[in-house]
Protein backbone atom coordinates (compact mmCIF):
# COMPACT_ATOMS: atom_id res chain seq x y z
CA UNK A 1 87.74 109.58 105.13
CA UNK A 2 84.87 107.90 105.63
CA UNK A 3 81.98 105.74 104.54
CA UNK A 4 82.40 104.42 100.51
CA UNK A 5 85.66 107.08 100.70
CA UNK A 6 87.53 105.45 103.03
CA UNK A 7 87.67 102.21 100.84
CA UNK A 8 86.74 99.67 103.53
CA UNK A 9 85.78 96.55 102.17
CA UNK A 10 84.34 92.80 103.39
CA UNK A 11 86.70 90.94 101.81
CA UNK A 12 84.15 87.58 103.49
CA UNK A 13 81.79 89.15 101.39
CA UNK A 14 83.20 91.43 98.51
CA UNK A 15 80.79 94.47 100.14
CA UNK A 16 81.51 97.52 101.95
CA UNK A 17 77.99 99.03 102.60
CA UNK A 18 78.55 97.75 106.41
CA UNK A 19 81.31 98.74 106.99
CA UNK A 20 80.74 102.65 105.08
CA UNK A 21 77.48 102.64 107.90
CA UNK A 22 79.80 101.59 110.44
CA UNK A 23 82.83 104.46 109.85
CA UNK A 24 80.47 106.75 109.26
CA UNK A 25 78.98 106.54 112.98
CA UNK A 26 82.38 105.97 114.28
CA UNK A 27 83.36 109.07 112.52
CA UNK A 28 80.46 110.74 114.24
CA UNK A 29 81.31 109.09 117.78
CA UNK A 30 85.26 110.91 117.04
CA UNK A 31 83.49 114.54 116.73
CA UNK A 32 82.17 114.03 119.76
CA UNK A 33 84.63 112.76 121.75
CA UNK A 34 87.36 115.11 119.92
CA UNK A 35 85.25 117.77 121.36
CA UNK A 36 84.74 116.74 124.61
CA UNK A 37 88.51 115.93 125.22
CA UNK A 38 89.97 118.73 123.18
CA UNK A 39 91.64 115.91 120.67
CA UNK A 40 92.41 116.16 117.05
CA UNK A 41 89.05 114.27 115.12
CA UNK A 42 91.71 112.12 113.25
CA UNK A 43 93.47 111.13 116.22
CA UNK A 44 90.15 109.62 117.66
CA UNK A 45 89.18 108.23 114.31
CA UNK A 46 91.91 106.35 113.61
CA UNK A 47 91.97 104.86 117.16
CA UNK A 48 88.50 103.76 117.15
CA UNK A 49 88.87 102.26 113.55
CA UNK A 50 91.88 100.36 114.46
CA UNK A 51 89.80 98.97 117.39
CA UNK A 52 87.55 97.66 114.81
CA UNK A 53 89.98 96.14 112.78
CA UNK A 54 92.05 94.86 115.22
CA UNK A 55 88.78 92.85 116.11
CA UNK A 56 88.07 92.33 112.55
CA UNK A 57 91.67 90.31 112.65
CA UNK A 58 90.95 88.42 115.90
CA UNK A 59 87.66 87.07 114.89
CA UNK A 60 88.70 86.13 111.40
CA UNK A 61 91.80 83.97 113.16
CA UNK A 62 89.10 82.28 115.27
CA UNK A 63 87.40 81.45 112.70
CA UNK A 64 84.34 84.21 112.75
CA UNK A 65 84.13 85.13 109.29
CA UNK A 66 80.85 86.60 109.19
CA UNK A 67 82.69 89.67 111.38
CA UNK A 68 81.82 93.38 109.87
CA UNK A 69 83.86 95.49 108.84
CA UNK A 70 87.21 93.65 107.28
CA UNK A 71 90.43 94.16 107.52
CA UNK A 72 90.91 97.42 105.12
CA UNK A 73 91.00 100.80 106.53
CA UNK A 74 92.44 104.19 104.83
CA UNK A 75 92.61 107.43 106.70
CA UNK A 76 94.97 110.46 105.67
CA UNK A 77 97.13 109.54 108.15
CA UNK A 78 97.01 105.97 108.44
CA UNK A 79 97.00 102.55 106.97
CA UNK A 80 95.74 99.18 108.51
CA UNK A 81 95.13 96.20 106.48
């Protein structure tokens, strides 16, 4: 799931709009790279959206709390928040 679907939210904020523009190019980037490497898409998604929130987590610990998107992600097979 991506974009409003995958239920990401700025909880800094209360808004998701960055974070729906920001899955769905990551969910783009997966295709690709799915393709390419002859990977299931959801495999690649959920590894590059747990990049994001792992970096989501550090900067909010630091103290960065303008950081896009937050901490909730939702895929079929996964759960991070």
């Amino acid at each position: 799931m991506v974009g409003d679907a995958a239920g990401l939210i700025d909880l800094t904020r209360g808004v998701g709009m960055d974070a729906a523009g920001l899955s769905g190019r990551l969910a783009a980037k997966a295709i690709d790279l799915a393709r390419k490497n002859r990977q299931p898409v959801i495999e690649v998604y959920s590894r590059l959206m747990s990049r994001v929130v792992d970096q989501t987590r550090r900067n909010q610990q630091r103290g960065i709390t303008n950081s896009r998107p937050m901490i909730c992600f939702r895929s079929i097979l996964t759960k991070v928040c």
